[in-house]
Protein backbone atom coordinates (compact mmCIF):
# COMPACT_ATOMS: atom_id res chain seq x y z
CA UNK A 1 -6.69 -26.91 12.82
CA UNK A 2 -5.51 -24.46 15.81
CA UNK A 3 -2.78 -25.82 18.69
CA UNK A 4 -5.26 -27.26 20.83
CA UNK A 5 -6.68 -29.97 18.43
CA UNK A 6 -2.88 -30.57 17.61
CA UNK A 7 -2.11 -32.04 21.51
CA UNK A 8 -3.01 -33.88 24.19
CA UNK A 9 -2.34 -34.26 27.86
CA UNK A 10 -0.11 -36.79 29.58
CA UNK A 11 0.50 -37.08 32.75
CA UNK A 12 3.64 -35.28 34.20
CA UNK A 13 5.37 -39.01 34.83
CA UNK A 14 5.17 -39.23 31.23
CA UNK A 15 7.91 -36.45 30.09
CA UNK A 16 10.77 -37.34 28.74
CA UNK A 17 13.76 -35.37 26.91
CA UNK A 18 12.43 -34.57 23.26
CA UNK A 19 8.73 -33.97 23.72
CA UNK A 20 7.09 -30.74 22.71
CA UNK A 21 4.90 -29.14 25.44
CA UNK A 22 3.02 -26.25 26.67
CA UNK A 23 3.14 -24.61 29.85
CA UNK A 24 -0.40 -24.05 30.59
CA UNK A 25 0.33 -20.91 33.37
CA UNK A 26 1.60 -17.75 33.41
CA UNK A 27 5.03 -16.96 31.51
CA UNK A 28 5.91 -15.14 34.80
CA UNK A 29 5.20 -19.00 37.04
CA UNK A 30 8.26 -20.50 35.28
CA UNK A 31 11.83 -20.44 34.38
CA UNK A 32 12.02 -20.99 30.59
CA UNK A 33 12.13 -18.39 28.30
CA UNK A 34 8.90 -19.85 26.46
CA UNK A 35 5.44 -20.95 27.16
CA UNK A 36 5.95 -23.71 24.54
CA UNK A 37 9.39 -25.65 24.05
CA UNK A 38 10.75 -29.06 23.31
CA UNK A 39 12.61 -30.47 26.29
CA UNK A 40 16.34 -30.97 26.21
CA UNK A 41 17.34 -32.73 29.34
CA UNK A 42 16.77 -34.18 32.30
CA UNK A 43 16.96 -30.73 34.43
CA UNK A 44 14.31 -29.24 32.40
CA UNK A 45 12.00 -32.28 33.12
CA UNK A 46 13.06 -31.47 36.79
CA UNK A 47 12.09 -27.46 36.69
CA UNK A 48 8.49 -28.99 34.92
CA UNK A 49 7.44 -31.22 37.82
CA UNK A 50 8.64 -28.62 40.66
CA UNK A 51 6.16 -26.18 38.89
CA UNK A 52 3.54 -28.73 40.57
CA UNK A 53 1.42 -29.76 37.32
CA UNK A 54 -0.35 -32.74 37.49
CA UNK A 55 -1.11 -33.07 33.63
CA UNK A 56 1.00 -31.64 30.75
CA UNK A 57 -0.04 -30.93 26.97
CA UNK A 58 2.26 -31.78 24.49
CA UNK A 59 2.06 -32.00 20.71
CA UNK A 60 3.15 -35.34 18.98
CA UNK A 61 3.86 -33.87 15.62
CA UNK A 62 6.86 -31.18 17.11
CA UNK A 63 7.59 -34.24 19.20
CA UNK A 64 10.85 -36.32 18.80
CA UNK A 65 9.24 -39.64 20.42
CA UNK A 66 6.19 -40.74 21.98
CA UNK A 67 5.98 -39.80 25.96
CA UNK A 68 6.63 -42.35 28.44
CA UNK A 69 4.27 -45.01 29.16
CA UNK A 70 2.18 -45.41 31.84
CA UNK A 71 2.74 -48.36 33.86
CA UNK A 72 -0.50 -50.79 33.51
CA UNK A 73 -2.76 -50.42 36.49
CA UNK A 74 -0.43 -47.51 38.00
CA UNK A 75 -2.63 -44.49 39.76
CA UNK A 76 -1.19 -41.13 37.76
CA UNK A 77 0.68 -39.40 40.87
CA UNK A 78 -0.88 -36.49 42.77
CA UNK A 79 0.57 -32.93 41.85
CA UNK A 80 3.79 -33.12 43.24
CA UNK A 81 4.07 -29.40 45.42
CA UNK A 82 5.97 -26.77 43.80
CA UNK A 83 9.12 -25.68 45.44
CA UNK A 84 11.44 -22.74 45.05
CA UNK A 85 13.07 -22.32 42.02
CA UNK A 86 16.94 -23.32 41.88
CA UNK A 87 19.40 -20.14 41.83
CA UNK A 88 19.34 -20.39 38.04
CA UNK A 89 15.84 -20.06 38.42
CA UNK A 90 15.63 -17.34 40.30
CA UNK A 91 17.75 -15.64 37.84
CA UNK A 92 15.47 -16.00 35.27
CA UNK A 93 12.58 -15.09 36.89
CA UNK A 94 14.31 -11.57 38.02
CA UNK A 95 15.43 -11.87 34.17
CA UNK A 96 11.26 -12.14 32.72
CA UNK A 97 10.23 -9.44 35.54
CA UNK A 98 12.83 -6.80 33.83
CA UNK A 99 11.78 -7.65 30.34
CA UNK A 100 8.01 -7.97 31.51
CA UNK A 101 8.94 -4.62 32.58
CA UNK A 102 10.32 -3.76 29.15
CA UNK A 103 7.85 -4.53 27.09
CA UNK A 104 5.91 -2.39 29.37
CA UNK A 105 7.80 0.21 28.72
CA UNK A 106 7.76 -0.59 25.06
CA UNK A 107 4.02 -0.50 24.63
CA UNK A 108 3.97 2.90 26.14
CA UNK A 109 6.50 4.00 23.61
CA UNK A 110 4.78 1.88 20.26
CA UNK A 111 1.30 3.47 21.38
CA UNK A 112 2.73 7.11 21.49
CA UNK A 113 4.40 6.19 18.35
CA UNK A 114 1.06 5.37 16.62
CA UNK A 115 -0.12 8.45 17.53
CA UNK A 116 2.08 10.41 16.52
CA UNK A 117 1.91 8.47 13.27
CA UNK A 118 -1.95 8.83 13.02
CA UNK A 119 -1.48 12.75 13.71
CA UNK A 120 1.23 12.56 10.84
CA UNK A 121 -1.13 11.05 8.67
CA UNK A 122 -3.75 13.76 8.91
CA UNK A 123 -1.19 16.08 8.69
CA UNK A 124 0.18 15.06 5.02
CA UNK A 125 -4.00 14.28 3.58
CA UNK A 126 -4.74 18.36 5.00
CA UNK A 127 -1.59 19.38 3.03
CA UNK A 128 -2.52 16.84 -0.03
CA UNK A 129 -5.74 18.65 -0.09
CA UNK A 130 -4.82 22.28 0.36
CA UNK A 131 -1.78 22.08 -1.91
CA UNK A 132 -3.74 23.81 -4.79
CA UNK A 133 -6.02 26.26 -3.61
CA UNK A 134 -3.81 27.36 -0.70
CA UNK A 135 -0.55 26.34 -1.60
CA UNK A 136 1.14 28.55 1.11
CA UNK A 137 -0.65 27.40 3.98
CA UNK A 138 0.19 23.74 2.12
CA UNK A 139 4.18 24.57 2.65
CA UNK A 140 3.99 25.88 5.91
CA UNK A 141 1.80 23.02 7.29
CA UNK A 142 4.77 20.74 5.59
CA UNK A 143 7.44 22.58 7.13
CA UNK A 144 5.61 22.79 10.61
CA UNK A 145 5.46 18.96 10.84
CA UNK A 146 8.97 17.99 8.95
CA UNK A 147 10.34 20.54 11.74
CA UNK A 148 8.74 18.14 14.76
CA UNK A 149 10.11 15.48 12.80
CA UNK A 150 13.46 16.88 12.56
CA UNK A 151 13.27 18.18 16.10
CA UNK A 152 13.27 14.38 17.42
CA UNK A 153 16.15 13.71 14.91
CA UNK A 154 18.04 16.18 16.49
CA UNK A 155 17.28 15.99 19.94
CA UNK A 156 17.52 12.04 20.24
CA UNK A 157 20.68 9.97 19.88
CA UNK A 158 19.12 6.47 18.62
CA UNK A 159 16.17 6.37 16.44
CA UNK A 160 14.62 3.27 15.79
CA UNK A 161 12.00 2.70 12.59
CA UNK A 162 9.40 0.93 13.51
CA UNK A 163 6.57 -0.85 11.31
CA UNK A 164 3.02 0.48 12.06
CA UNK A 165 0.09 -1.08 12.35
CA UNK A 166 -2.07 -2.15 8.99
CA UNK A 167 -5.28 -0.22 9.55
CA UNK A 168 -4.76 2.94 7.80
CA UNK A 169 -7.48 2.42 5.92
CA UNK A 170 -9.07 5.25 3.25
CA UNK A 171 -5.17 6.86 4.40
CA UNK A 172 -3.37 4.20 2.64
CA UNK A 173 -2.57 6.58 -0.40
CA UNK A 174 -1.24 9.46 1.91
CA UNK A 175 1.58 6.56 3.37
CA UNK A 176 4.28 6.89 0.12
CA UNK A 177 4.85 10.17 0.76
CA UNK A 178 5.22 9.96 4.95
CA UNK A 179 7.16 6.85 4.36
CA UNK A 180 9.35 8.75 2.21
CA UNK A 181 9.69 11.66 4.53
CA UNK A 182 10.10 9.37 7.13
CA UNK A 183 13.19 6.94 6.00
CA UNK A 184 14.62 9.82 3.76
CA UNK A 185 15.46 11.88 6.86
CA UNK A 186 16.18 9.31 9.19
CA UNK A 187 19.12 8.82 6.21
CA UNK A 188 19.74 12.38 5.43
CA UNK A 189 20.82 12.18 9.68
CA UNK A 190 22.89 9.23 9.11
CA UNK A 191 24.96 11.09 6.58
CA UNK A 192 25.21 14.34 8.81
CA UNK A 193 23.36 16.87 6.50
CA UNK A 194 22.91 19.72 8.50
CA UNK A 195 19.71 21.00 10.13
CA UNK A 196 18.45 23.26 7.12
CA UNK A 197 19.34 20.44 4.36
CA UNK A 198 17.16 17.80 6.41
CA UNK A 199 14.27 20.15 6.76
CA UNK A 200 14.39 20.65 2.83
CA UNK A 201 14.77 17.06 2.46
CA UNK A 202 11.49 16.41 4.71
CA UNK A 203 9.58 18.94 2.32
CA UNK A 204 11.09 17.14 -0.84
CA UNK A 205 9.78 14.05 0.42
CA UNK A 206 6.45 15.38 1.13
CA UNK A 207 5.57 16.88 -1.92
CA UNK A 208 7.95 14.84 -4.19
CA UNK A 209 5.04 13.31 -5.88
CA UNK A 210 2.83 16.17 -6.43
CA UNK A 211 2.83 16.41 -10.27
CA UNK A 212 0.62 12.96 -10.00
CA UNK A 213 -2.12 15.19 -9.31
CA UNK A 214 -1.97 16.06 -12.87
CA UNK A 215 -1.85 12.46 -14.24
CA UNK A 216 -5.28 10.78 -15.37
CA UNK A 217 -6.14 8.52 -12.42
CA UNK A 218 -7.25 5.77 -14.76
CA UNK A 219 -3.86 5.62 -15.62
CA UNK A 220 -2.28 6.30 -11.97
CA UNK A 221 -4.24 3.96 -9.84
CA UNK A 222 -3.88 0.93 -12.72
CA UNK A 223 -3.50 -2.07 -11.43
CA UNK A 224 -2.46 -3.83 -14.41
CA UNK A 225 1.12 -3.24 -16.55
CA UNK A 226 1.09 0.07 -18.41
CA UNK A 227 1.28 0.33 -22.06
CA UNK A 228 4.62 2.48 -23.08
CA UNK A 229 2.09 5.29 -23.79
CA UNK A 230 0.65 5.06 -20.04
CA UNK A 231 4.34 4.58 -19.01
CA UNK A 232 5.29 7.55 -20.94
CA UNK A 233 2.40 9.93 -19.40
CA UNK A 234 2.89 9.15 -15.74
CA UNK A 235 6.46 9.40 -15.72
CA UNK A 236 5.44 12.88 -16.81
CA UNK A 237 4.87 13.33 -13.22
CA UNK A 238 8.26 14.58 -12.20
CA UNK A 239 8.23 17.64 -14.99
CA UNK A 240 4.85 18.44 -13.83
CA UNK A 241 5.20 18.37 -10.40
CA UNK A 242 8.18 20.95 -11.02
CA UNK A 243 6.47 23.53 -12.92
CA UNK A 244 3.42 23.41 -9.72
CA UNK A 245 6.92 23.36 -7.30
CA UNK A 246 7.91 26.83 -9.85
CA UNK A 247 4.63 28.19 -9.80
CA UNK A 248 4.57 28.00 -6.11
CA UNK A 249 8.13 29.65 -5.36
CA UNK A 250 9.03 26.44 -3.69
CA UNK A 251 13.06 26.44 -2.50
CA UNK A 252 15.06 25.12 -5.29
CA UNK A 253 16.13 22.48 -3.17
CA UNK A 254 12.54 21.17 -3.02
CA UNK A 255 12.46 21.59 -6.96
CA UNK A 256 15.19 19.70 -7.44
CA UNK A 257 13.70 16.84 -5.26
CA UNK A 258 10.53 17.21 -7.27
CA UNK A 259 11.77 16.99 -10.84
CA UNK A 260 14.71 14.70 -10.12
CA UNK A 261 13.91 11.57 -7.56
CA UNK A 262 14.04 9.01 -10.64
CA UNK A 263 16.83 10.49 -11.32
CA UNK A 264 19.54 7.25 -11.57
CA UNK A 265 23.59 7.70 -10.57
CA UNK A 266 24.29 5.44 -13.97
CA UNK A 267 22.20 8.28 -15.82
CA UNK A 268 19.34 5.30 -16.63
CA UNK A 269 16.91 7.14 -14.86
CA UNK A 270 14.34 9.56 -15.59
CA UNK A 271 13.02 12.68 -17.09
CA UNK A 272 16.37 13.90 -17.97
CA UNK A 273 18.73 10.66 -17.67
CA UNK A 274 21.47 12.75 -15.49
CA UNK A 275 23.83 11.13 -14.28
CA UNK A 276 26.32 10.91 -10.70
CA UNK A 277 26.74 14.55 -9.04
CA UNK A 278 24.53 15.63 -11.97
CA UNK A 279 21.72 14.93 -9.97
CA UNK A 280 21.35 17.05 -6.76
CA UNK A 281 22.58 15.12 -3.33
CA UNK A 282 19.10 15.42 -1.51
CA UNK A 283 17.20 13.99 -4.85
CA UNK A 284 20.27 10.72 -4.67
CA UNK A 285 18.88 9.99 -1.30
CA UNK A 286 15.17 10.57 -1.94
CA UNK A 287 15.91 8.04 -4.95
CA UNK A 288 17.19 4.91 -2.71
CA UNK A 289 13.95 5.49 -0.19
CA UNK A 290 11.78 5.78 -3.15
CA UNK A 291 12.38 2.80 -4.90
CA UNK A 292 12.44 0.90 -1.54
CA UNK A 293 9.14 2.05 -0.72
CA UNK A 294 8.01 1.17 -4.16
CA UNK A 295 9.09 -2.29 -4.77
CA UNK A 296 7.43 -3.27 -0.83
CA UNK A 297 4.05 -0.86 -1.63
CA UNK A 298 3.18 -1.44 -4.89
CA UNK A 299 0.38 -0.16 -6.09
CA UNK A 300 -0.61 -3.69 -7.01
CA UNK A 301 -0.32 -5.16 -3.72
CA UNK A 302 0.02 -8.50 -5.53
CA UNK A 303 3.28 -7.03 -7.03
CA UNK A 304 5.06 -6.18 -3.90
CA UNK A 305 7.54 -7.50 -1.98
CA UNK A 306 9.25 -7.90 1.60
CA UNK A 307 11.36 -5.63 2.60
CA UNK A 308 13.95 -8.53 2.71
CA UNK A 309 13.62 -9.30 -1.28
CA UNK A 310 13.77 -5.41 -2.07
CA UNK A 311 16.81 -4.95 -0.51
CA UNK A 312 17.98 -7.59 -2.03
CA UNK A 313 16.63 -6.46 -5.75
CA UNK A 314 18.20 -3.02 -5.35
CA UNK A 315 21.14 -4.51 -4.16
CA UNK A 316 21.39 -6.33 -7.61
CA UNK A 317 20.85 -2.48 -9.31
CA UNK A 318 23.04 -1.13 -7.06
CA UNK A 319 24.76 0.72 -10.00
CA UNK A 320 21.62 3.40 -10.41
CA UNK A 321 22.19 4.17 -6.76
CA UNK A 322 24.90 7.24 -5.34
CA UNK A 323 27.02 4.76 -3.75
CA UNK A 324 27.26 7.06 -0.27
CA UNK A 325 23.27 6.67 0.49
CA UNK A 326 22.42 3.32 -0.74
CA UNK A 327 25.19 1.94 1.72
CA UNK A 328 23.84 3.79 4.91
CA UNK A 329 20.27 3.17 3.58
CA UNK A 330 21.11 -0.75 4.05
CA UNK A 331 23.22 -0.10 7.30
CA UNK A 332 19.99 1.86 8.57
CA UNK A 333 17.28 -0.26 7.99
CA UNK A 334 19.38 -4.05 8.78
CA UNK A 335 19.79 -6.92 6.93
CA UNK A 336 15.86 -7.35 8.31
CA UNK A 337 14.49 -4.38 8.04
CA UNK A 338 10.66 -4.34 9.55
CA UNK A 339 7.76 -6.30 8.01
CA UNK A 340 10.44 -9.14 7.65
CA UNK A 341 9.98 -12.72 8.62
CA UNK A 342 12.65 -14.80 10.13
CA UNK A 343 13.59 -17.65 11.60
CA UNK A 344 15.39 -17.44 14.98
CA UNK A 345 18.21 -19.85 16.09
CA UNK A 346 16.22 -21.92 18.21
CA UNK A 347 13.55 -22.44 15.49
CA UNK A 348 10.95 -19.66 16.32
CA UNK A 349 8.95 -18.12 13.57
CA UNK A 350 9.35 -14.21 14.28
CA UNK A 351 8.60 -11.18 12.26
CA UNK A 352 10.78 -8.08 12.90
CA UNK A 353 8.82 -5.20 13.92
CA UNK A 354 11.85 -2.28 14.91
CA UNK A 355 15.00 -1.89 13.92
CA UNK A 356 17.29 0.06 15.59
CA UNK A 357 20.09 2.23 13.46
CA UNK A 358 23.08 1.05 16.06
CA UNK A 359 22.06 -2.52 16.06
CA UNK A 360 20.74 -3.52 12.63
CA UNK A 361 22.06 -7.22 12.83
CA UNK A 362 19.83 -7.74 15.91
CA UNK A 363 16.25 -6.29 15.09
CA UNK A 364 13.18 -6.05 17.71
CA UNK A 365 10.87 -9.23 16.55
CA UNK A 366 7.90 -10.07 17.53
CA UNK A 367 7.85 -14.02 18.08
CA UNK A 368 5.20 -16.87 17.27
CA UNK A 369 4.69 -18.89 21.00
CA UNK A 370 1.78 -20.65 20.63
CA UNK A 371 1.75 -21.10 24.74
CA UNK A 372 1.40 -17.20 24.35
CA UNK A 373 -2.13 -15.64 23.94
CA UNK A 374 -2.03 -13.61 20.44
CA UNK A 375 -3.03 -10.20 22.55
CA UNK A 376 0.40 -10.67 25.21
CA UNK A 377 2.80 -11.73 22.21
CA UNK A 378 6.66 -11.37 23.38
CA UNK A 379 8.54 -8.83 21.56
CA UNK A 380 12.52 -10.18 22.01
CA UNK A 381 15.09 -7.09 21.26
CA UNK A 382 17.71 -9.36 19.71
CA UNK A 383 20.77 -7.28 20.99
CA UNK A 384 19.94 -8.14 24.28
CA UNK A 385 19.53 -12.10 23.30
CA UNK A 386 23.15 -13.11 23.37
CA UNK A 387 21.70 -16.69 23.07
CA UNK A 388 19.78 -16.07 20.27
CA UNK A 389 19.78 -14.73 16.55
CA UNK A 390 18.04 -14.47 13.22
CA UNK A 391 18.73 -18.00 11.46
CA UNK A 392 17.16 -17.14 7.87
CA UNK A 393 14.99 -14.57 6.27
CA UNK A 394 11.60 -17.17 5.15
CA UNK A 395 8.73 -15.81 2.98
CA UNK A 396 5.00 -15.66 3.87
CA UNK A 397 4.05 -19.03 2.05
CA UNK A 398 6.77 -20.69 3.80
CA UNK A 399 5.43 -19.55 7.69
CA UNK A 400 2.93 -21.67 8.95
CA UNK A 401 -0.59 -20.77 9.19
CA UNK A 402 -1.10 -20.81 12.46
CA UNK A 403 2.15 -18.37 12.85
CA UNK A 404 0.64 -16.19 10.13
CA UNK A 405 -2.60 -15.78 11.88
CA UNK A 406 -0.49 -15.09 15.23
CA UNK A 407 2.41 -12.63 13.72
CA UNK A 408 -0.70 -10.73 11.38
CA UNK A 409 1.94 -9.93 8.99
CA UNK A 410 1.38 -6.49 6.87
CA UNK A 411 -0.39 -6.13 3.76
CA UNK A 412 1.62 -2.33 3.62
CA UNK A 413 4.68 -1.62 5.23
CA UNK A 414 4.10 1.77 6.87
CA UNK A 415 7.11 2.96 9.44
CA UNK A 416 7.45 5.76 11.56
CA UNK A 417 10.35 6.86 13.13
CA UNK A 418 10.85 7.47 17.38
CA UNK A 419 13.46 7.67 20.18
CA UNK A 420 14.35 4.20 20.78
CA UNK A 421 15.79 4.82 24.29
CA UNK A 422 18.43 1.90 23.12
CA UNK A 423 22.12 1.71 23.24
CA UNK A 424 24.44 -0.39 21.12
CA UNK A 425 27.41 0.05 18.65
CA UNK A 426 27.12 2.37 16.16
């Protein structure tokens, strides 16, 4: 059942303070922050009828009451004629044309996001594919496009991570490793390595799985639970993947990545259980993305979770995790990192979509309004909502369907990282 079999239309003498209704006209026509809202007093009823509606729709079920009743035999009222908004209103309406202009602004910078993302993507499949019959032109390739990576890093203040779109298709098994890449070196800048140790961080990342290659793929693209044996052979991955990283004179810093990224800082980790500063600094970090990008990509999508509940999990293991990364890691990415679904304080579903490093309490979410087509959904940067705030994390079988089908939430979560051109406290 959609919105529209859901309401009805009353007349506009009918409102009264606790009905649900829709705004049937532009979101730039009116003074409310929504399209869709349940009225709260008397002045809101006031600001409806000066918009000069004849009929209103409504929905009973998000209703407090019934609406008024018509009086029996009583004519419904001719459109009463809009007039100009009060000062308040006014306010609000310079208030939508900024953020209109915003999101404008926004779009521009998601779409040159996504392409940079999509050239990203071909990027890491050309060096997945060259890595063993031209494994020099494989490093360089990884070098040239960690080093455009880095040079945003460098060159812009605020970086915000921001969930891509879910059409990656065929490229979905090229997206651990750029994810990796990705959130590893947005961290690495959080805790101030220096130029050169980010840029061998980056190649880490991008090659850090490469001794899979090696690994039967029966055995690496299971969906199932592996048998100890199967556990036991593609955990082989790290040793392998250093003796290709040897054979190639990769930097040992790259090695180290390689052979030690499940690695854990109790010494519970894997292939050589070290333990603390046993365990180079560059592989601690690459070990907090990793698992991260793990838990919410499974390779079972059935087995994953949001980025909300693997937090949380790795929060709970905390102890296999270098204390200094793990902590910025959660600063970083927000309570709601992207791909999360919330509840805002005024009891709009949401999912957050960008999160910014200097705001993480106060993510970018995109916002269910029903009185909204899907294709112009509002994208509300939190930090610049005083008035409003993330009420509760919820999980997918707890949203709505018709918010599901509007929000399109992401089998994968696949970020990318770009100037966010926002200020706030760091």
């Amino acid at each position: 059942m959609n919105e529209h079999e859901k309401t009805r239309m009353i007349a506009v003498e009918q409102l009264c303070v606790g009905l649900y209704v829709y705004l049937d006209i532009s979101w730039m026509r009116h003074t409310f922050s929504r399209n869709s809202f349940k009225i709260k007093s008397l002045e809101e009823i006031g600001e409806i009828r000066s918009l000069g509606l004849k009929e209103i729709r409504v929905n009973p079920r998000l209703s407090d009451g019934p609406p008024l009743p018509l009086l029996a035999g009583a004519k419904v009222a001719a459109a009463p004629a809009a007039h100009e908004p009060s000062a308040n209103g006014i306010e609000s309406l310079l208030y939508k044309k900024n953020l209109a202009q915003q999101f404008g602004e926004q779009q521009t910078s998601v779409l040159q996001c996504e392409k940079q993302f999509s050239k990203a993507i071909v990027s890491v499949k050309a060096i997945s594919m060259h890595i063993f019959a031209r494994p020099q032109e494989a490093y360089e390739d990884a070098a040239k496009l960690v080093g455009k990576m880095l040079e945003t890093l460098l060159t812009d203040a605020n970086i915000a991570t921001r969930l891509m779109p879910d059409r990656m298709g065929s490229e979905d098994m090229y997206a651990h490793s750029l994810n990796v890449t990705v959130l590893s070196m947005m961290l690495g800048k959080k805790l101030e390595l220096a130029p050169e140790q980010l840029r061998m961080l980056g190649i880490g990342c991008l090659f850090h799985d490469i001794g899979k290659a090696d690994i039967a793929a029966n055995i690496r693209n299971k969906m199932e639970p592996l048998s100890r044996l199967e556990k036991n052979s593609l955990q082989a991955h790290c040793e392998l993947g250093t003796n290709l990283a040897n054979q190639f004179d990769f930097p040992k810093e790259v090695a180290d990545i390689i052979l030690q990224h499940h690695e854990a800082f109790d010494g519970s980790g894997y292939p050589k259980k070290l333990k603390g500063e046993g365990i180079s600094r560059l592989a601690r970090i690459v070990a907090v993305v990793n698992t991260y990008d793990n838990l919410c990509n499974h390779i079972n999508p059935a087995n994953s979770i949001t980025p909300y509940e693997a937090l949380s999990f790795m929060f709970k293991q905390r102890a296999s995790f270098d204390p200094a990364p793990f902590n910025m890691f959660i600063r970083c990415m927000g309570i709601y990192p992207p791909g999360t679904l919330v509840k805002l304080s005024d009891g709009t579903f949401g999912m957050v979509v960008a999160i910014n490093s200097n705001a993480p309490m106060r993510p970018s979410v995109l916002i269910y309004d029903p009185g909204v087509p899907k294709g112009e959904a509002i994208v509300l940067e939190l930090h610049k909502e005083s008035g409003l705030s993330v009420t509760t994390t919820i999980t997918l079988k707890q949203l709505p369907e018709a918010a599901c089908d509007y929000l399109n939430p992401k089998k994968r979560q696949v970020y990318f990282s770009h100037p966010s051109g926002l200020k706030g406290d760091s």
